[in-house]
C-alpha atoms as a PDB file:
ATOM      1  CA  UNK A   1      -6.273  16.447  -3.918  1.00  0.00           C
ATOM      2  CA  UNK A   2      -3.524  13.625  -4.177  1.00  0.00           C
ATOM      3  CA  UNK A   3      -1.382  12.840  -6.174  1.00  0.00           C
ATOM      4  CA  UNK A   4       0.491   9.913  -6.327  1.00  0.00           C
ATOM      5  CA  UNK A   5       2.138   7.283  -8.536  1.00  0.00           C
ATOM      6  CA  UNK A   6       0.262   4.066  -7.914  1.00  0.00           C
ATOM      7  CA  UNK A   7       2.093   0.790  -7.826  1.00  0.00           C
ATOM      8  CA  UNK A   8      -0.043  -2.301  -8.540  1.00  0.00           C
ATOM      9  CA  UNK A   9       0.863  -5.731  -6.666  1.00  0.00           C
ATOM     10  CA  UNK A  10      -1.106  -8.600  -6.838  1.00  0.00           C
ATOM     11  CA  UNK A  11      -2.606 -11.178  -5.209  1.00  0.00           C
ATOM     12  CA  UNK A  12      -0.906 -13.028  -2.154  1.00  0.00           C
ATOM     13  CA  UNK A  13       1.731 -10.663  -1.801  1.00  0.00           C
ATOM     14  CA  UNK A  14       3.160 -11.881   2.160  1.00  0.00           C
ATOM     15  CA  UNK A  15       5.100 -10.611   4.329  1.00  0.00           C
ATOM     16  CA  UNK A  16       8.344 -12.362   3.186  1.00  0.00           C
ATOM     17  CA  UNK A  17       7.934 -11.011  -0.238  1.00  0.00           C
ATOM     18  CA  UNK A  18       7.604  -6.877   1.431  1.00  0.00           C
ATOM     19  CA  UNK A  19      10.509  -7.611   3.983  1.00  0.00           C
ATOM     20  CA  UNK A  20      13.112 -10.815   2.995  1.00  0.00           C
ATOM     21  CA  UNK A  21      14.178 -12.624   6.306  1.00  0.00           C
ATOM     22  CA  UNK A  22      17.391 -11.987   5.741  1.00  0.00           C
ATOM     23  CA  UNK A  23      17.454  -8.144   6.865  1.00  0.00           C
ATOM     24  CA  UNK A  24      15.700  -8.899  10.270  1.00  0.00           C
ATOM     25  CA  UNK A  25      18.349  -8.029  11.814  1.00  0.00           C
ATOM     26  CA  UNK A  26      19.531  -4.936   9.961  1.00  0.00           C
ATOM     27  CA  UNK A  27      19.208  -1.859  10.680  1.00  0.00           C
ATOM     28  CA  UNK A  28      16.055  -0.146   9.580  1.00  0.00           C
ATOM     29  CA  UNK A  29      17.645   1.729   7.043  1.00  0.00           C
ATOM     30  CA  UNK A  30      19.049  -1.533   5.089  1.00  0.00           C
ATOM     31  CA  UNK A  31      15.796  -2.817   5.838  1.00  0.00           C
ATOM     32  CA  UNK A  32      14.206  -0.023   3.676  1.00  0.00           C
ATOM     33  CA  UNK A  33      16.745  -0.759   1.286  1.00  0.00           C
ATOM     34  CA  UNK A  34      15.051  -4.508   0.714  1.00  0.00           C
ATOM     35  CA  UNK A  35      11.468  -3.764   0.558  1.00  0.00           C
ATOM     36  CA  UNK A  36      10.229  -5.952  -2.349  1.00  0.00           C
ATOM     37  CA  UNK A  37      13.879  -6.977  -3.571  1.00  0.00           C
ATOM     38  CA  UNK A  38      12.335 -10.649  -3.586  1.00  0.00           C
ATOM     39  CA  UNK A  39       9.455  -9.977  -6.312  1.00  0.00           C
ATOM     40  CA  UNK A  40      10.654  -6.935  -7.647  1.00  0.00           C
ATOM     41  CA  UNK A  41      14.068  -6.123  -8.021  1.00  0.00           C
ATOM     42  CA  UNK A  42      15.226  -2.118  -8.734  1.00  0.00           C
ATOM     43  CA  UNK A  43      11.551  -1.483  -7.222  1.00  0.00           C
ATOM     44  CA  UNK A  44      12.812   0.811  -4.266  1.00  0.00           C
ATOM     45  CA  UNK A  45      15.246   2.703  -6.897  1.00  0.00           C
ATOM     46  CA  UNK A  46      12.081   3.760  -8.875  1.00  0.00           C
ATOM     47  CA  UNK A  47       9.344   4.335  -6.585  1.00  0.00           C
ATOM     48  CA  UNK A  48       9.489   7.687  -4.470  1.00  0.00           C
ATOM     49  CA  UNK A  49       8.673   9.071  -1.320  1.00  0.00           C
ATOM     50  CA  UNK A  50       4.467   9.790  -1.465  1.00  0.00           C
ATOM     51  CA  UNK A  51       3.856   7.363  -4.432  1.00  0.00           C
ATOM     52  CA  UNK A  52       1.293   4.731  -2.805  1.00  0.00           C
ATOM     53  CA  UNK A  53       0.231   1.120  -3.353  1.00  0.00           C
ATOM     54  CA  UNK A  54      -2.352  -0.637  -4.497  1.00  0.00           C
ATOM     55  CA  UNK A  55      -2.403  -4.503  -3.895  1.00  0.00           C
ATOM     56  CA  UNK A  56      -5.076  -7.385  -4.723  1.00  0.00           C
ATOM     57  CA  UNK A  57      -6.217 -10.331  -2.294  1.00  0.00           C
ATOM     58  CA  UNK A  58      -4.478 -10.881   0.911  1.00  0.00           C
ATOM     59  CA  UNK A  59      -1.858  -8.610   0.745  1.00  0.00           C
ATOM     60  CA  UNK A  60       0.390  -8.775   3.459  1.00  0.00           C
ATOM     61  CA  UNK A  61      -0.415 -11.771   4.727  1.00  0.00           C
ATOM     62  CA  UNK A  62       1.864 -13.960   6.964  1.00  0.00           C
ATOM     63  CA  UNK A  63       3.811 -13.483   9.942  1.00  0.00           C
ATOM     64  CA  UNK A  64       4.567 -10.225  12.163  1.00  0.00           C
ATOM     65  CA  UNK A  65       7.884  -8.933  10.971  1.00  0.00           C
ATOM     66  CA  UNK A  66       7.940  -5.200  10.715  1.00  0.00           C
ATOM     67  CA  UNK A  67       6.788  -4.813   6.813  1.00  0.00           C
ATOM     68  CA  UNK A  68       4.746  -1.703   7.092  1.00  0.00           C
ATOM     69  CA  UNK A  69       7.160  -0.546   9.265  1.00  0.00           C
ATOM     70  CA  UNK A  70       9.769  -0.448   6.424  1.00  0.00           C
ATOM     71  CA  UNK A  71       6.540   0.849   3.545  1.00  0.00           C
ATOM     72  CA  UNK A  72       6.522   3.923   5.818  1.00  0.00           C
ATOM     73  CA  UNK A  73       9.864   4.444   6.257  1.00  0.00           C
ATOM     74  CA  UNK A  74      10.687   4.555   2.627  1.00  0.00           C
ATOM     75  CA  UNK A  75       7.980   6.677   1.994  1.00  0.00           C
ATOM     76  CA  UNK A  76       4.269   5.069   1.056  1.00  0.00           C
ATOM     77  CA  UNK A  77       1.726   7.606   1.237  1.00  0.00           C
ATOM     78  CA  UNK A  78      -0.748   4.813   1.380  1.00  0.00           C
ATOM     79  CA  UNK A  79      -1.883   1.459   0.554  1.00  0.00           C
ATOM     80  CA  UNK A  80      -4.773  -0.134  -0.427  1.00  0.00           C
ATOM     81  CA  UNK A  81      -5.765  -3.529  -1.247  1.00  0.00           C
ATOM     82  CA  UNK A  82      -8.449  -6.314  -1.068  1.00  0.00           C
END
């Protein structure tokens, strides 16, 4: 069995929203530190490692920065979505 908290995102959730420009060149660490700041601020306090995602119509859409890169690093179990 799992067991996870499930956070909900909806649709058209890109890649700039997961991972803001602006920490490109950051470490990976800081990176981590940024996930979602754009469309939800406090998020990455709150969630914790093993809690997964669930998100609607193209999620994660839009260009190739490292986004699920930095969902694994902070600790998302898993993701599902549309």
């Amino acid at each position: 069995m799992i067991t996870a908290k499930l956070w909900k995102f909806g649709d058209d959730i890109n890649t700039d929203l997961m991972l803001p420009g602006a920490v490109m060149v950051k470490p990976e660490a800081e990176q981590a530190r940024a996930v979602f700041a754009a469309n939800r601020p406090g998020w990455i306090d709150e969630m914790k490692r093993g809690d997964a995602i669930v998100g609607g119509r193209n999620f994660g859409m839009g260009s190739n920065r490292p986004a699920s890169r930095s969902l694994r690093n902070i600790g998302v179990s898993f993701l599902i979505a549309e």
